[in-house]
PDB file of N, CA and C in Angstrom:
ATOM      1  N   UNK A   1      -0.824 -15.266   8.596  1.00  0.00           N
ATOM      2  CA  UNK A   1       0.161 -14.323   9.075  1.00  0.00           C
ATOM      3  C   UNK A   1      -0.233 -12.924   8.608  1.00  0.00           C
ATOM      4  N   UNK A   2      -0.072 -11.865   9.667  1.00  0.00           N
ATOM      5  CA  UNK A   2      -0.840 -10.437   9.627  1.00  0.00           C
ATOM      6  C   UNK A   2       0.783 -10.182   8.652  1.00  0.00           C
ATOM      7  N   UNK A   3       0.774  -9.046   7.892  1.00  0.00           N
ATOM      8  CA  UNK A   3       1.559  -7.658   7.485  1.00  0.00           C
ATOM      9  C   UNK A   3       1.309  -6.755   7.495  1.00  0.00           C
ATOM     10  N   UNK A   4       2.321  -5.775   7.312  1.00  0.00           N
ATOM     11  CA  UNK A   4       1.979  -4.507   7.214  1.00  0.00           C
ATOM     12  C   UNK A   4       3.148  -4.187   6.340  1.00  0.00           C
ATOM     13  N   UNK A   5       2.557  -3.518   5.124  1.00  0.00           N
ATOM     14  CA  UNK A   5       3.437  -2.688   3.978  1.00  0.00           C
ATOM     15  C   UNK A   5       3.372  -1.832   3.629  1.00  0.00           C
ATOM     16  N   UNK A   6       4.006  -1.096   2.977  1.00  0.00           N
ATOM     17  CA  UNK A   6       4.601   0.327   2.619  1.00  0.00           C
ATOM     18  C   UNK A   6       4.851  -0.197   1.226  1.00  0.00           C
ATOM     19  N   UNK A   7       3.519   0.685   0.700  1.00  0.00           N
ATOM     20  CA  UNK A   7       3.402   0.298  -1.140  1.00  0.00           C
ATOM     21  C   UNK A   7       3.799   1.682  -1.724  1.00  0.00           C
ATOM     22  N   UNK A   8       4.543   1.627  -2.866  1.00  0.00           N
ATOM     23  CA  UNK A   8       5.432   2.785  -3.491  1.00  0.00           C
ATOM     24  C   UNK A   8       4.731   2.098  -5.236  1.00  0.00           C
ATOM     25  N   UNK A   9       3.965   2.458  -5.406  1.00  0.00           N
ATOM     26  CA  UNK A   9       3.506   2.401  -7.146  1.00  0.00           C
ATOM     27  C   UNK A   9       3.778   3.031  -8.198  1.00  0.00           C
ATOM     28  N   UNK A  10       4.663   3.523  -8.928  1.00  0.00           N
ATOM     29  CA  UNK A  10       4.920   4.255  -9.684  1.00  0.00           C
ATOM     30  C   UNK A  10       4.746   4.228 -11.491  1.00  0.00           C
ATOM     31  N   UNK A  11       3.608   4.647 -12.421  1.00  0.00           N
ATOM     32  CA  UNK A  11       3.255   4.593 -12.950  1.00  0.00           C
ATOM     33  C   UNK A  11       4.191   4.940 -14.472  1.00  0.00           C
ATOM     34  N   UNK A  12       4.715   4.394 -15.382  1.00  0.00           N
ATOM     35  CA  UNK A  12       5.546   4.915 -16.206  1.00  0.00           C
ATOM     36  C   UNK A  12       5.315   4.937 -17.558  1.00  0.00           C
ATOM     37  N   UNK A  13       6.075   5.663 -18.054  1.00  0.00           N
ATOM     38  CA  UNK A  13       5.262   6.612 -19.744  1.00  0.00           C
ATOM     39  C   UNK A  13       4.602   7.365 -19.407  1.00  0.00           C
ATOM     40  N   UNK A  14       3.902   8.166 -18.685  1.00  0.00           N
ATOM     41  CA  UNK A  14       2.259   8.485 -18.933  1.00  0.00           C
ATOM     42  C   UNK A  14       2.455  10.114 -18.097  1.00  0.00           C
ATOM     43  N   UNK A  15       3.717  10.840 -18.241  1.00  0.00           N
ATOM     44  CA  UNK A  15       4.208  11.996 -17.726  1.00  0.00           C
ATOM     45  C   UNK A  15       4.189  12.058 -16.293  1.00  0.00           C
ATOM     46  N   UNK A  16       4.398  13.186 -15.629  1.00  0.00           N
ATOM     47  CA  UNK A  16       4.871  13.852 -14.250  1.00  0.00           C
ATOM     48  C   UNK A  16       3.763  13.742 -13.673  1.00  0.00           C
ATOM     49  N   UNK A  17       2.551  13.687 -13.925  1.00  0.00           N
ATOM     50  CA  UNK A  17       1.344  13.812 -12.737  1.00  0.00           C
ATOM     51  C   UNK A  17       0.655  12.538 -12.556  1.00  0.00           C
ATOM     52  N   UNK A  18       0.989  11.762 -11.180  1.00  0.00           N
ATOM     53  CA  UNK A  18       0.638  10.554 -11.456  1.00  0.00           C
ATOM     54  C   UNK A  18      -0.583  10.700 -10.386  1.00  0.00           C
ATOM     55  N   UNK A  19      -1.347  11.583 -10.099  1.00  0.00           N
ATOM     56  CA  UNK A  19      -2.092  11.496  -9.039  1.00  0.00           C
ATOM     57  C   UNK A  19      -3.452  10.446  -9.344  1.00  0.00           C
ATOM     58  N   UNK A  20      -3.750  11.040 -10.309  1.00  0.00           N
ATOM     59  CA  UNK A  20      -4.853   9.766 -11.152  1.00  0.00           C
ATOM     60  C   UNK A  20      -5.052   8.314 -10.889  1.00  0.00           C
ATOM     61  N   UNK A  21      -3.357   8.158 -11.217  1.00  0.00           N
ATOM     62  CA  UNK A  21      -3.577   6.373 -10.845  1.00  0.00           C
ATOM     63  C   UNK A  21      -3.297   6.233  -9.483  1.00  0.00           C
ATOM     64  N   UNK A  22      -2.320   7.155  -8.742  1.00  0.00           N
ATOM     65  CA  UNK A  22      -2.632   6.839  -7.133  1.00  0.00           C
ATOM     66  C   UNK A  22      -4.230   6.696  -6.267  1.00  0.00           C
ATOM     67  N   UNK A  23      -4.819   7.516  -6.976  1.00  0.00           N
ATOM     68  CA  UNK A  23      -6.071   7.757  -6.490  1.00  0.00           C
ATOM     69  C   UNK A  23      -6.942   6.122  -7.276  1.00  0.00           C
ATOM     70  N   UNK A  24      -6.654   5.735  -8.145  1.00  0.00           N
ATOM     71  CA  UNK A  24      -7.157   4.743  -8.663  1.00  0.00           C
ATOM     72  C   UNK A  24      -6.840   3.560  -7.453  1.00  0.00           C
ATOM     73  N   UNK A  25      -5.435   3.548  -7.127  1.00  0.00           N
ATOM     74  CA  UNK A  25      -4.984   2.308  -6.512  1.00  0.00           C
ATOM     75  C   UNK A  25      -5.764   2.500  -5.215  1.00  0.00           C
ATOM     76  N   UNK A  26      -6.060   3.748  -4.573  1.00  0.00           N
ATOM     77  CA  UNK A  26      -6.795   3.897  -3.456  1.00  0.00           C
ATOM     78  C   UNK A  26      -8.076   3.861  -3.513  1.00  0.00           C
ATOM     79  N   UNK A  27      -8.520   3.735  -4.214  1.00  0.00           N
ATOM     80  CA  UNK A  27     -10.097   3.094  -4.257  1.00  0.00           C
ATOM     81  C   UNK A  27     -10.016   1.693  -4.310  1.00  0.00           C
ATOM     82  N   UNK A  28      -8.716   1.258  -5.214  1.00  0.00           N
ATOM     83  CA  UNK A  28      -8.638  -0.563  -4.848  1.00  0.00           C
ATOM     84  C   UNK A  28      -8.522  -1.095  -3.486  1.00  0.00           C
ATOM     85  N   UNK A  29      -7.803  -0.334  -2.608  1.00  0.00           N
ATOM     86  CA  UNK A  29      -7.195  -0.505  -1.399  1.00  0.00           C
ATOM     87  C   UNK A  29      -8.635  -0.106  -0.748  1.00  0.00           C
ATOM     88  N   UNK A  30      -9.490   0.856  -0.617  1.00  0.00           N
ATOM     89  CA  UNK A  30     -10.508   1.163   0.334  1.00  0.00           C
ATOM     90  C   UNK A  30     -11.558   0.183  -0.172  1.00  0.00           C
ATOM     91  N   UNK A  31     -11.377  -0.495  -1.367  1.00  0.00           N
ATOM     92  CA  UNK A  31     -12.252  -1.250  -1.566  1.00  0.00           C
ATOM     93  C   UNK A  31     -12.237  -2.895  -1.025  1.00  0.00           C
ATOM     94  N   UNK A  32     -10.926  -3.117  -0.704  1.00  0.00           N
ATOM     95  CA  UNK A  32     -10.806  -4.080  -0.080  1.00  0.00           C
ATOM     96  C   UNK A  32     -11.004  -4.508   1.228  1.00  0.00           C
ATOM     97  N   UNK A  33     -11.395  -3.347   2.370  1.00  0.00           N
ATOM     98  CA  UNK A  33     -11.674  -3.430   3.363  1.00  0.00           C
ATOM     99  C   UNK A  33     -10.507  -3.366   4.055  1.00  0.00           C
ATOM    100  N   UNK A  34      -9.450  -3.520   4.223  1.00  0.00           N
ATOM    101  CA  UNK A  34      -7.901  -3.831   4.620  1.00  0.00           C
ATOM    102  C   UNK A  34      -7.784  -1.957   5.174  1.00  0.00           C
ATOM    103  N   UNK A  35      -7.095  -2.218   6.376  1.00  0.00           N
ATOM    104  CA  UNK A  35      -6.937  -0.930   7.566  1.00  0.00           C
ATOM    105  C   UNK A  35      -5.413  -0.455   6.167  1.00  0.00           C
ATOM    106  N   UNK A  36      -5.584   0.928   6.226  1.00  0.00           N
ATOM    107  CA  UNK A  36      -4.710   1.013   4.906  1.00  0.00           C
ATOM    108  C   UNK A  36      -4.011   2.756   5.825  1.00  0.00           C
ATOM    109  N   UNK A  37      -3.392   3.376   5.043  1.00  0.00           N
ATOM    110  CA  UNK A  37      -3.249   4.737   5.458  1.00  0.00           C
ATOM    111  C   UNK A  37      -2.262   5.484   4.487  1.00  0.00           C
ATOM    112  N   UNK A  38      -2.557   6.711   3.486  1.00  0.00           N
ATOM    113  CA  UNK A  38      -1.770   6.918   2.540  1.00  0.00           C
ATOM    114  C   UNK A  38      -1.282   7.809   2.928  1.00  0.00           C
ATOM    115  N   UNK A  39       0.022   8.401   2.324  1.00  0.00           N
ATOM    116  CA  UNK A  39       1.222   9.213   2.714  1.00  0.00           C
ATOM    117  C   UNK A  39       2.053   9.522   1.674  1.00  0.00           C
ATOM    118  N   UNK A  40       2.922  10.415   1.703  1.00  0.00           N
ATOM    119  CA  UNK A  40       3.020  11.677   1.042  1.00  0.00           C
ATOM    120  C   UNK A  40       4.141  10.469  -0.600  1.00  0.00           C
ATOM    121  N   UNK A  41       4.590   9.604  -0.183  1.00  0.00           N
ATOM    122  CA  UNK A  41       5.040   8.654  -0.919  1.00  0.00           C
ATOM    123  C   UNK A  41       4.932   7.134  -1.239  1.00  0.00           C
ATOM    124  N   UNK A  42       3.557   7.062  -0.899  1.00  0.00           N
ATOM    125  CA  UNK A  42       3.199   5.703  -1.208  1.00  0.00           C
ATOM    126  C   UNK A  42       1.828   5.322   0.437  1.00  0.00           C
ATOM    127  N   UNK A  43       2.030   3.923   0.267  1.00  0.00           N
ATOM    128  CA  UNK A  43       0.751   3.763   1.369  1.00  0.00           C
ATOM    129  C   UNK A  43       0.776   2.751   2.155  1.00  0.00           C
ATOM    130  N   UNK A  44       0.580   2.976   3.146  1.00  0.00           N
ATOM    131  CA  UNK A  44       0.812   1.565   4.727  1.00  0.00           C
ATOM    132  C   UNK A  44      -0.740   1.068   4.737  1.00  0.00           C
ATOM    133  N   UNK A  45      -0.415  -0.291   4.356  1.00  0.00           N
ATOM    134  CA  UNK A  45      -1.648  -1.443   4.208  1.00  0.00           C
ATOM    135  C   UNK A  45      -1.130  -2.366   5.191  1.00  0.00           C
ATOM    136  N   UNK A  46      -2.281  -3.001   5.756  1.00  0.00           N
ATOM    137  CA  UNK A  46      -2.187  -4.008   6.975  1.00  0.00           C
ATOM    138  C   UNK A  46      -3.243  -5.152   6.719  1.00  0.00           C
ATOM    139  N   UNK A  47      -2.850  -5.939   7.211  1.00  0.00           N
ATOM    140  CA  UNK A  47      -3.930  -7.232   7.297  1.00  0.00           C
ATOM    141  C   UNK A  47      -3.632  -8.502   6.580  1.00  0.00           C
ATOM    142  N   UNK A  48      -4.072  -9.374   6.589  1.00  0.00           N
ATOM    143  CA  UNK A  48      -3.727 -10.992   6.426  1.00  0.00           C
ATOM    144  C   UNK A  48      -2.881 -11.068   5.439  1.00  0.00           C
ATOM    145  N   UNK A  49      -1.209 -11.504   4.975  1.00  0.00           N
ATOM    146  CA  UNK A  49      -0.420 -11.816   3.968  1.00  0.00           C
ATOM    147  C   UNK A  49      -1.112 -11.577   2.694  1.00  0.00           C
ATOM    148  N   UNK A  50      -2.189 -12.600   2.597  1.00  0.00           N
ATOM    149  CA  UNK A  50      -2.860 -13.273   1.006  1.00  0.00           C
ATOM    150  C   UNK A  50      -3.665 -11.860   0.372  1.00  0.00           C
ATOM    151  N   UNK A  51      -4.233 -11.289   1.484  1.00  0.00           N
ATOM    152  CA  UNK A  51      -5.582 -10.226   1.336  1.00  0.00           C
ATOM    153  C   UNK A  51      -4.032  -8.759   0.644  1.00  0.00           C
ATOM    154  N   UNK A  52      -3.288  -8.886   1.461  1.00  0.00           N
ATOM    155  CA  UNK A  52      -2.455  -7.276   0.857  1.00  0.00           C
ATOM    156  C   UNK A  52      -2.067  -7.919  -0.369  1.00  0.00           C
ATOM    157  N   UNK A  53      -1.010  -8.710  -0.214  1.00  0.00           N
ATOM    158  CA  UNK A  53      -0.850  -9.010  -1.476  1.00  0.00           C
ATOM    159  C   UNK A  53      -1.446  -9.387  -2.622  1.00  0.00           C
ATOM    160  N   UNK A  54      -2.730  -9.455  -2.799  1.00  0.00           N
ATOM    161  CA  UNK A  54      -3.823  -9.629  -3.381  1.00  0.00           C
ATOM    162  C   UNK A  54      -4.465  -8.239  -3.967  1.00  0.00           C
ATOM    163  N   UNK A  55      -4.026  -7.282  -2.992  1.00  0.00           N
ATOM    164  CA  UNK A  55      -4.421  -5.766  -3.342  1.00  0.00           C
ATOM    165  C   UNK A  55      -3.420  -5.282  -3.795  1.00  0.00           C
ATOM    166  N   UNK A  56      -2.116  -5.566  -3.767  1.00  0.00           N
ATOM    167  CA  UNK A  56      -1.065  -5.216  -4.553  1.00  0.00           C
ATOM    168  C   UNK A  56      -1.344  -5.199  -6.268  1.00  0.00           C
ATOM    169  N   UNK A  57      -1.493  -6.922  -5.932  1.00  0.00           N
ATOM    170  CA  UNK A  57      -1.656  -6.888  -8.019  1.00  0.00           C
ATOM    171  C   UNK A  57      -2.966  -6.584  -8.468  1.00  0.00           C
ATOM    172  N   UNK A  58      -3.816  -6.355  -7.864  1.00  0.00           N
ATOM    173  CA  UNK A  58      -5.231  -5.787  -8.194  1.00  0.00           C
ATOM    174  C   UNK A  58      -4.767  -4.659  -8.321  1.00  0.00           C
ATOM    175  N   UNK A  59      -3.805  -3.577  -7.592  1.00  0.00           N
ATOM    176  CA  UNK A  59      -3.379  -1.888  -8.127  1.00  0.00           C
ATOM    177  C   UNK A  59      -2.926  -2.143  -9.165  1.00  0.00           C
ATOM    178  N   UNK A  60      -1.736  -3.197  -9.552  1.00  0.00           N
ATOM    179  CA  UNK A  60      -1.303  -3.111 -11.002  1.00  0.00           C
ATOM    180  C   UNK A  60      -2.252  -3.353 -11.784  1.00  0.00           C
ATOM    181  N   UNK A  61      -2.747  -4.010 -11.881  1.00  0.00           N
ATOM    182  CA  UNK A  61      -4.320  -4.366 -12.941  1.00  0.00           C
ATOM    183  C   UNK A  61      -4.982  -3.433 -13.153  1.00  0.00           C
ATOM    184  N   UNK A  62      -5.200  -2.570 -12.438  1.00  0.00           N
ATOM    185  CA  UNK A  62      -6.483  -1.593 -12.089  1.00  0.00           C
ATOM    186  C   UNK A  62      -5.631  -0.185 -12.707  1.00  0.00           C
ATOM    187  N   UNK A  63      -4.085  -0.094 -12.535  1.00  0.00           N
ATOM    188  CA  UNK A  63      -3.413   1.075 -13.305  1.00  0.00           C
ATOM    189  C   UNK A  63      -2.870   0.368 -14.526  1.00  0.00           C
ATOM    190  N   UNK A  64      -2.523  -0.915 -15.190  1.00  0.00           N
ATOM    191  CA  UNK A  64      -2.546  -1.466 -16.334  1.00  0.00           C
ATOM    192  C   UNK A  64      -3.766  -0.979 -17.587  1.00  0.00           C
ATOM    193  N   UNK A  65      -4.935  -1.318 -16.366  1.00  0.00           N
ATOM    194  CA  UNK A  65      -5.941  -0.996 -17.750  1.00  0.00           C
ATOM    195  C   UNK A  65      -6.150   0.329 -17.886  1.00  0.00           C
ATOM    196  N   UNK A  66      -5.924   1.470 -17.404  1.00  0.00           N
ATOM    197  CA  UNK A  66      -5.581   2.628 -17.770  1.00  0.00           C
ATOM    198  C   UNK A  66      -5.350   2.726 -18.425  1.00  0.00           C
ATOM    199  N   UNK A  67      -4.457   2.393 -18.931  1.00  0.00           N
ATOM    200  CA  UNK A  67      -2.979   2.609 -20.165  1.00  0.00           C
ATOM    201  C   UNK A  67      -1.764   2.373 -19.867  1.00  0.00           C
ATOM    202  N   UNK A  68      -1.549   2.414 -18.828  1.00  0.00           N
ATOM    203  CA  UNK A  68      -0.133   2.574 -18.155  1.00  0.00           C
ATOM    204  C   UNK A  68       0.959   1.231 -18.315  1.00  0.00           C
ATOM    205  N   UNK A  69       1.742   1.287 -19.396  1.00  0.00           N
ATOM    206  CA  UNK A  69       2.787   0.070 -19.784  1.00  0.00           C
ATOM    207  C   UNK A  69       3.169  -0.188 -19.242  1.00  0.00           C
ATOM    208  N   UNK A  70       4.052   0.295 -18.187  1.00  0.00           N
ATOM    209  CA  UNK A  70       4.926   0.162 -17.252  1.00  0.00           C
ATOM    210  C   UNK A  70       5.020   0.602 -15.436  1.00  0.00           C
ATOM    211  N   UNK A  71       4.845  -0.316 -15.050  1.00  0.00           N
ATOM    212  CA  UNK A  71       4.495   0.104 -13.515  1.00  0.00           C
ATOM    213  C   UNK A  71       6.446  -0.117 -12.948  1.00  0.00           C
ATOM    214  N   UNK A  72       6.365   0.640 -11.949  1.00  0.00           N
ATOM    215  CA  UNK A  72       8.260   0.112 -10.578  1.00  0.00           C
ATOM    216  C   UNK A  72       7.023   0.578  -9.457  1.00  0.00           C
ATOM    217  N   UNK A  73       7.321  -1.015  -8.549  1.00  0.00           N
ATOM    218  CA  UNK A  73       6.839  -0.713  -7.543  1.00  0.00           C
ATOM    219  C   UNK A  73       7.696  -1.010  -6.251  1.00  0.00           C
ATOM    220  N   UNK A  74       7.808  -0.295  -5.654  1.00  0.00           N
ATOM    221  CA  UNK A  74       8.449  -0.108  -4.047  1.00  0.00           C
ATOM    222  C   UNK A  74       7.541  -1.066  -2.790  1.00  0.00           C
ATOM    223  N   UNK A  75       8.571  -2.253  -2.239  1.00  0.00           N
ATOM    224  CA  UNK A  75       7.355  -2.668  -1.307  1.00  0.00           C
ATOM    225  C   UNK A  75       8.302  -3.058  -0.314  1.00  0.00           C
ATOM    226  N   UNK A  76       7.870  -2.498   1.210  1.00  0.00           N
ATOM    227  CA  UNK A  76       8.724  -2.791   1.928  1.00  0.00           C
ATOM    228  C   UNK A  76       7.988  -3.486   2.879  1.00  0.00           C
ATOM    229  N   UNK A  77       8.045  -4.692   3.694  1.00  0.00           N
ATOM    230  CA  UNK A  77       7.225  -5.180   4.339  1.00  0.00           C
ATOM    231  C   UNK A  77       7.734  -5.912   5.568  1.00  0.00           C
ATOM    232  N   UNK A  78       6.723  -6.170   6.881  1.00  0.00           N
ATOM    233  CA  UNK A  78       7.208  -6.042   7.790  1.00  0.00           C
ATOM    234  C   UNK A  78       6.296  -7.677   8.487  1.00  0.00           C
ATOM    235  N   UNK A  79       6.575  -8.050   9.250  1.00  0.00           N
ATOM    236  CA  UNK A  79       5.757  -9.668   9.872  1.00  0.00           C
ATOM    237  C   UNK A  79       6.014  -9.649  11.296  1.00  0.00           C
ATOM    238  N   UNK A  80       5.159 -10.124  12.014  1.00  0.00           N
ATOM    239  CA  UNK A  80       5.508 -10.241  13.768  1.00  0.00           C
ATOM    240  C   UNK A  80       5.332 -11.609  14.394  1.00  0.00           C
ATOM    241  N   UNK A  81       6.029 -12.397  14.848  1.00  0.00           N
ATOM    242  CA  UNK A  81       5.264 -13.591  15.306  1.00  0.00           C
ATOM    243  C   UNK A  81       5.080 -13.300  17.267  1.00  0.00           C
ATOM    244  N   UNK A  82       5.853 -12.407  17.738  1.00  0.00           N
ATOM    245  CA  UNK A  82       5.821 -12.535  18.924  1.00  0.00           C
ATOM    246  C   UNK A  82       4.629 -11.941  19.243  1.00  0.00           C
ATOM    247  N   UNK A  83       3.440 -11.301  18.541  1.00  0.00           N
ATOM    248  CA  UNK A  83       2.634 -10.127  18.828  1.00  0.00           C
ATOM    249  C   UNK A  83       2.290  -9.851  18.057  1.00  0.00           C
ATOM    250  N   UNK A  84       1.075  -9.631  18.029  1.00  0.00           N
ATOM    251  CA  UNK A  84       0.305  -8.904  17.079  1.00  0.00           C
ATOM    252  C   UNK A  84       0.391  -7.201  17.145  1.00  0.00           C
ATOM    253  N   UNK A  85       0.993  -6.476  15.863  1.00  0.00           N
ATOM    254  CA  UNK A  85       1.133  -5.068  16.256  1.00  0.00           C
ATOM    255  C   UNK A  85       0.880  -4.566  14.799  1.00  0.00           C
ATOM    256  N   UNK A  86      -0.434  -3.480  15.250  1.00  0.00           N
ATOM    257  CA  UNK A  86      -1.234  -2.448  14.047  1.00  0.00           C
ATOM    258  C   UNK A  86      -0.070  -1.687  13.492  1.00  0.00           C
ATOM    259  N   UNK A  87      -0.578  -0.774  12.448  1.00  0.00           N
ATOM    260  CA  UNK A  87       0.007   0.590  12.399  1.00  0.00           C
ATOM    261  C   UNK A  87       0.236   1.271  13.225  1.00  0.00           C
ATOM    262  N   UNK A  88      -0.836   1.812  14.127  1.00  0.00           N
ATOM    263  CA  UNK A  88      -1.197   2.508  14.652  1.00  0.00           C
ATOM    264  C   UNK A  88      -0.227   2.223  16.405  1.00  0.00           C
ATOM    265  N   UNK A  89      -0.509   0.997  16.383  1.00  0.00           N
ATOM    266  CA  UNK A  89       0.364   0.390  17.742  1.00  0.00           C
ATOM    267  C   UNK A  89       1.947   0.851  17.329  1.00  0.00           C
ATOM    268  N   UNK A  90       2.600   0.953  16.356  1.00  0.00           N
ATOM    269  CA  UNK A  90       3.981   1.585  15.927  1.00  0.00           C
ATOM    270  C   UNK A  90       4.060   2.817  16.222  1.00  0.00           C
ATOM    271  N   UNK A  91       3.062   3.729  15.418  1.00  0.00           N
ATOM    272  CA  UNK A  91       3.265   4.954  15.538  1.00  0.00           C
ATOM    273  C   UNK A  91       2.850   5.318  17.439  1.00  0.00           C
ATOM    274  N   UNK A  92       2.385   4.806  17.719  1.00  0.00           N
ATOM    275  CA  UNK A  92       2.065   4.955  19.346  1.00  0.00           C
ATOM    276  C   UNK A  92       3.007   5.088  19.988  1.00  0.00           C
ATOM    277  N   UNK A  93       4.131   3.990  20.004  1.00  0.00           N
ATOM    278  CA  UNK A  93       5.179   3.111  20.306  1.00  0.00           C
ATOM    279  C   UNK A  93       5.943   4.422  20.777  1.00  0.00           C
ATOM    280  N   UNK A  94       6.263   5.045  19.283  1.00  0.00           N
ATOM    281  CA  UNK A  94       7.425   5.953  18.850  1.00  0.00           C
ATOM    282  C   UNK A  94       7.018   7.872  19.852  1.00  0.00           C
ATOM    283  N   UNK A  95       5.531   7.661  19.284  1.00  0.00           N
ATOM    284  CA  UNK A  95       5.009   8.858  20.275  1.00  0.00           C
ATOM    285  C   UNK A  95       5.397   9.262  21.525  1.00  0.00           C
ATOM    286  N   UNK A  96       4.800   7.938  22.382  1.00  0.00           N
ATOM    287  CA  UNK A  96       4.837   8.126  23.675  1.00  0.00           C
ATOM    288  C   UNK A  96       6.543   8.034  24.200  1.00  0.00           C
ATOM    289  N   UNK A  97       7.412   7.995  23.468  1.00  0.00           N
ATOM    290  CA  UNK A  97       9.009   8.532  23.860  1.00  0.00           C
ATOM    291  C   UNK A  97       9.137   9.972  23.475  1.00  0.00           C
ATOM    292  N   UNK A  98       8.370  10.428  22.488  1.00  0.00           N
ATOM    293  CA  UNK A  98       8.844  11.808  22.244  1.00  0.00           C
ATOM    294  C   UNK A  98       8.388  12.618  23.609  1.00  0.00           C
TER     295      UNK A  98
END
């Protein structure tokens, strides 16, 4: 089964500038091969159930060994059985009405 999620990682203790470990989790995510796309509050990942969620706890791992004690993560996620539909097929969707 395909998903598509909206990952919100938020890194805690470690002060106000968390760009570091976002940028960390996005090298996990581009490293996984998985159609991904980041945004101004987190990041839309797509592709097989096992494979995202698999890149999920590989970001916590990967901002764990940083230093970072405490992760809150935001995950909102979405499944289709009638159809197969990208990111990109959504944002299309919504376009072509404007």
């Amino acid at each position: 089964m395909n998903v598509i999620v909206d990952l919100c990682l938020v890194p805690l203790g470690v002060g106000v500038s968390l760009s570091s470990y976002v940028a960390a989790c996005e090298k996990v995510i581009e490293a996984s091969g998985l159609s991904y796309k980041l945004h101004s509050y987190g990041t839309n990942i797509e592709g097989p159930w096992d494979e995202v969620m698999a890149v999920v706890k590989k970001c916590h791992t990967q901002v764990h060994e940083m230093g970072v004690p405490r992760i809150t993560t935001t995950l909102k996620l979405g499944t289709r059985t009638d159809k197969e539909q990208s990111m990109q097929d959504k944002i299309n969707s919504v376009t072509e009405k404007l």
